[in-house]
C-alpha atoms as a PDB file:
ATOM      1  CA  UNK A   1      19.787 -12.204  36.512  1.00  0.00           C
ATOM      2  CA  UNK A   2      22.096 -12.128  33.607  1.00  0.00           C
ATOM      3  CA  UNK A   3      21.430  -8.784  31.348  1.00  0.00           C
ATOM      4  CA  UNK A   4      21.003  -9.222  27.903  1.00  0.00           C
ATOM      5  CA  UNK A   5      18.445  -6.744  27.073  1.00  0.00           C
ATOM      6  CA  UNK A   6      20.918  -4.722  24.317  1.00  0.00           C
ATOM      7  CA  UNK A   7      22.785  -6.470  21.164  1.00  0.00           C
ATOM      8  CA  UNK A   8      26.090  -5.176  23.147  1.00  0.00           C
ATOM      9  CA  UNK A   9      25.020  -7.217  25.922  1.00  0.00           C
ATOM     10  CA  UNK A  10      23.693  -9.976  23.949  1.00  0.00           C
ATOM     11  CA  UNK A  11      27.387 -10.322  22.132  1.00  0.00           C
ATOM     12  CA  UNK A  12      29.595  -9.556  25.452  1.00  0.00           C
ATOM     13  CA  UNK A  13      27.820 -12.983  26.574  1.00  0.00           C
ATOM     14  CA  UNK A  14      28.391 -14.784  23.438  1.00  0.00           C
ATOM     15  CA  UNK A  15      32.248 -14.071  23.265  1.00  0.00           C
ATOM     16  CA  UNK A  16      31.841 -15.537  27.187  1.00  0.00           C
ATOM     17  CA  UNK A  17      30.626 -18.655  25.206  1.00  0.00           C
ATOM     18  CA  UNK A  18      33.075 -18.763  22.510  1.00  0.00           C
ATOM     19  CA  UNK A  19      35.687 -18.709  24.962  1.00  0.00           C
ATOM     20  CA  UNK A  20      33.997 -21.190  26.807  1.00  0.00           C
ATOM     21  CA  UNK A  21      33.778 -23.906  24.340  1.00  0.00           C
ATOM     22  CA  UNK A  22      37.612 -23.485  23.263  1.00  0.00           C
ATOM     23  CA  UNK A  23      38.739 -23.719  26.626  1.00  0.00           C
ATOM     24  CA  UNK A  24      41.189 -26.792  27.254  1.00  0.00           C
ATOM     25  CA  UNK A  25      39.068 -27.680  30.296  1.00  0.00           C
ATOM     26  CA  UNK A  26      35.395 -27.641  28.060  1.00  0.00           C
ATOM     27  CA  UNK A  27      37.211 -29.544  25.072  1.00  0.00           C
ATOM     28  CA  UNK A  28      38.498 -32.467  27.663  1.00  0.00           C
ATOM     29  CA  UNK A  29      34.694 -32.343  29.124  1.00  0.00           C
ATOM     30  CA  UNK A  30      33.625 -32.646  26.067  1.00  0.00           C
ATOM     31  CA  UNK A  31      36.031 -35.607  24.714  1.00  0.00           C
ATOM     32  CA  UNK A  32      34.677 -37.369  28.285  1.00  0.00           C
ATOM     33  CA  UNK A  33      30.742 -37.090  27.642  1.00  0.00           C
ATOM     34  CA  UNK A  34      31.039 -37.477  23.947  1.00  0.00           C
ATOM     35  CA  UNK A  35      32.721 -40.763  24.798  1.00  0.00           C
ATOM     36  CA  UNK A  36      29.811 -41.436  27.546  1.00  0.00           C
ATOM     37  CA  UNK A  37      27.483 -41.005  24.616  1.00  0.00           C
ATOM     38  CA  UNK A  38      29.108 -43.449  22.653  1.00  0.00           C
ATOM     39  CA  UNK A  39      28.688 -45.928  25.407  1.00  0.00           C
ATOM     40  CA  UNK A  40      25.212 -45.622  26.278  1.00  0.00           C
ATOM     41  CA  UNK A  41      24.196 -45.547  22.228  1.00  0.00           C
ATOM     42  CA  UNK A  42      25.887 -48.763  21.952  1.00  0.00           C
ATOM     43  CA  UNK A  43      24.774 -50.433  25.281  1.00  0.00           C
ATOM     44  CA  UNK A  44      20.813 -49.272  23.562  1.00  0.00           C
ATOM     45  CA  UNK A  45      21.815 -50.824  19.975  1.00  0.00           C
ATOM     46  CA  UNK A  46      23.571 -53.943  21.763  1.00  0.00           C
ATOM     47  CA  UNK A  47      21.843 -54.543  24.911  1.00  0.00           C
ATOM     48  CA  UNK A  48      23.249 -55.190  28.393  1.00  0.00           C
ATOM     49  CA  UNK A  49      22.644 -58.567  30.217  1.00  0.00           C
ATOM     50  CA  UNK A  50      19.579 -59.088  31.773  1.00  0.00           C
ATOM     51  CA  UNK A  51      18.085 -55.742  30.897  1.00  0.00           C
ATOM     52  CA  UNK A  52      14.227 -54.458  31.061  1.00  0.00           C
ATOM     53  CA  UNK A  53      12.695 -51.939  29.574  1.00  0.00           C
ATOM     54  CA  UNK A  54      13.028 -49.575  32.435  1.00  0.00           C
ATOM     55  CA  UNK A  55      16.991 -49.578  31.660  1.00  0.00           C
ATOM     56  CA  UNK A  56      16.795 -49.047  27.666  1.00  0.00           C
ATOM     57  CA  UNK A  57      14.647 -45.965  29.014  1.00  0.00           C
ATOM     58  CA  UNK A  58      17.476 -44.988  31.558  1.00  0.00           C
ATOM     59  CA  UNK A  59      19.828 -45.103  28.835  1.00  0.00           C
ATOM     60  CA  UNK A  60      18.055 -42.991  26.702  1.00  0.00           C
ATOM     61  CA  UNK A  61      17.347 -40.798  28.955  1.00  0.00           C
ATOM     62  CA  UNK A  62      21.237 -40.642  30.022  1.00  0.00           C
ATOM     63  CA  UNK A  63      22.092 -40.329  26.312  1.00  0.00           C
ATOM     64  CA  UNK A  64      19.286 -37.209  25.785  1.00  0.00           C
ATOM     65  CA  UNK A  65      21.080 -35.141  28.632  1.00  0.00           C
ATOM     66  CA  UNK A  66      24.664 -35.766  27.839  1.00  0.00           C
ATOM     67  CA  UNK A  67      23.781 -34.335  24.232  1.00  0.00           C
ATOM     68  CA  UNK A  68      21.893 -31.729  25.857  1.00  0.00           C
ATOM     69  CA  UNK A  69      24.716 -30.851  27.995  1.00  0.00           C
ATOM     70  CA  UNK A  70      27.737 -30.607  25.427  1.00  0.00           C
ATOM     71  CA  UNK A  71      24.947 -28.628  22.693  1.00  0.00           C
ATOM     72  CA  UNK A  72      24.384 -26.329  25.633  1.00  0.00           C
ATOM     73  CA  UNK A  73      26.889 -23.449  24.680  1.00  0.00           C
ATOM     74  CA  UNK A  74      26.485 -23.983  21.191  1.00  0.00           C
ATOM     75  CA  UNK A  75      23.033 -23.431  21.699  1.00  0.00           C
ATOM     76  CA  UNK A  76      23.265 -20.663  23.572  1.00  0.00           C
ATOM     77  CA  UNK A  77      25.787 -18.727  21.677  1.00  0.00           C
ATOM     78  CA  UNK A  78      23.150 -19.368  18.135  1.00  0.00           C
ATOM     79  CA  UNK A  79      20.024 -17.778  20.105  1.00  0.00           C
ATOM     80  CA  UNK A  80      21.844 -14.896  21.358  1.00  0.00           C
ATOM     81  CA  UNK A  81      23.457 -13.997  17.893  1.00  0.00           C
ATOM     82  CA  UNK A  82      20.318 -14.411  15.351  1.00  0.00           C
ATOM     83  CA  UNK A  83      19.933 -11.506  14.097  1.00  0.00           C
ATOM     84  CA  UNK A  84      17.039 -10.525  12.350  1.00  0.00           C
ATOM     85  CA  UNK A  85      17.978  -9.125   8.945  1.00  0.00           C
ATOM     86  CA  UNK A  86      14.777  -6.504   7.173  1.00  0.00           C
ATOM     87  CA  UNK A  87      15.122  -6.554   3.930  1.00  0.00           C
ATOM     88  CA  UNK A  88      13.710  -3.225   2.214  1.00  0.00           C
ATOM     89  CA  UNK A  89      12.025  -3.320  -0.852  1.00  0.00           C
ATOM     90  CA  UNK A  90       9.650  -0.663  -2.727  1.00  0.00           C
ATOM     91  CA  UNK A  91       7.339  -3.234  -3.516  1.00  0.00           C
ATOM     92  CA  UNK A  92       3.463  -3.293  -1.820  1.00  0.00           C
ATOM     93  CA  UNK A  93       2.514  -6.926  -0.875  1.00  0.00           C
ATOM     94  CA  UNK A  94      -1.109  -5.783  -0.528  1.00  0.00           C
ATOM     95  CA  UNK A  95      -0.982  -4.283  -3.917  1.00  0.00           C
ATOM     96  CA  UNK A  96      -1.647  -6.380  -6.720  1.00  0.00           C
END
């Protein structure tokens, strides 16, 4: 299991992702399923011969987990960086 139980940990794992994404090999796998998208959004707004309902859900489905897939390390690199930021003030909410 991957640690991530410290901020240090939490940002060694994020840099992982950042290299990730601007990686020759992620940008060309990203160019290929972003273009995979494309297809399968216009074979849903155009139709395909002969096609049922069964296939428009296919294709949907195909199209949800491509976009999954290339948000992925995005994803991942946004929940392991939020920081939550307490802001001080002198002032009492209870008191009115």
């Amino acid at each position: 299991m991957i640690d991530i139980s410290t901020q240090d940990k939490k940002d060694e794992v994020v840099v992982h992702f950042k290299n990730l994404i601007s990686s020759p090999g992620w940008l060309l796998y990203e160019q290929i399923v972003k273009e995979n998208i494309e297809v399968a959004r216009n074979n849903i707004l155009n139709g395909i011969a002969n096609e049922k309902l069964s296939d428009i859900k296919r294709l949907r489905d195909i199209l949800a987990v491509q976009e999954e897939m290339i948000n992925t390390p995005q994803k991942m690199i946004e929940s392991l960086s939020n920081k939550v930021e307490i802001l001080e003030t002198d002032e009492d909410p209870y008191q009115k």
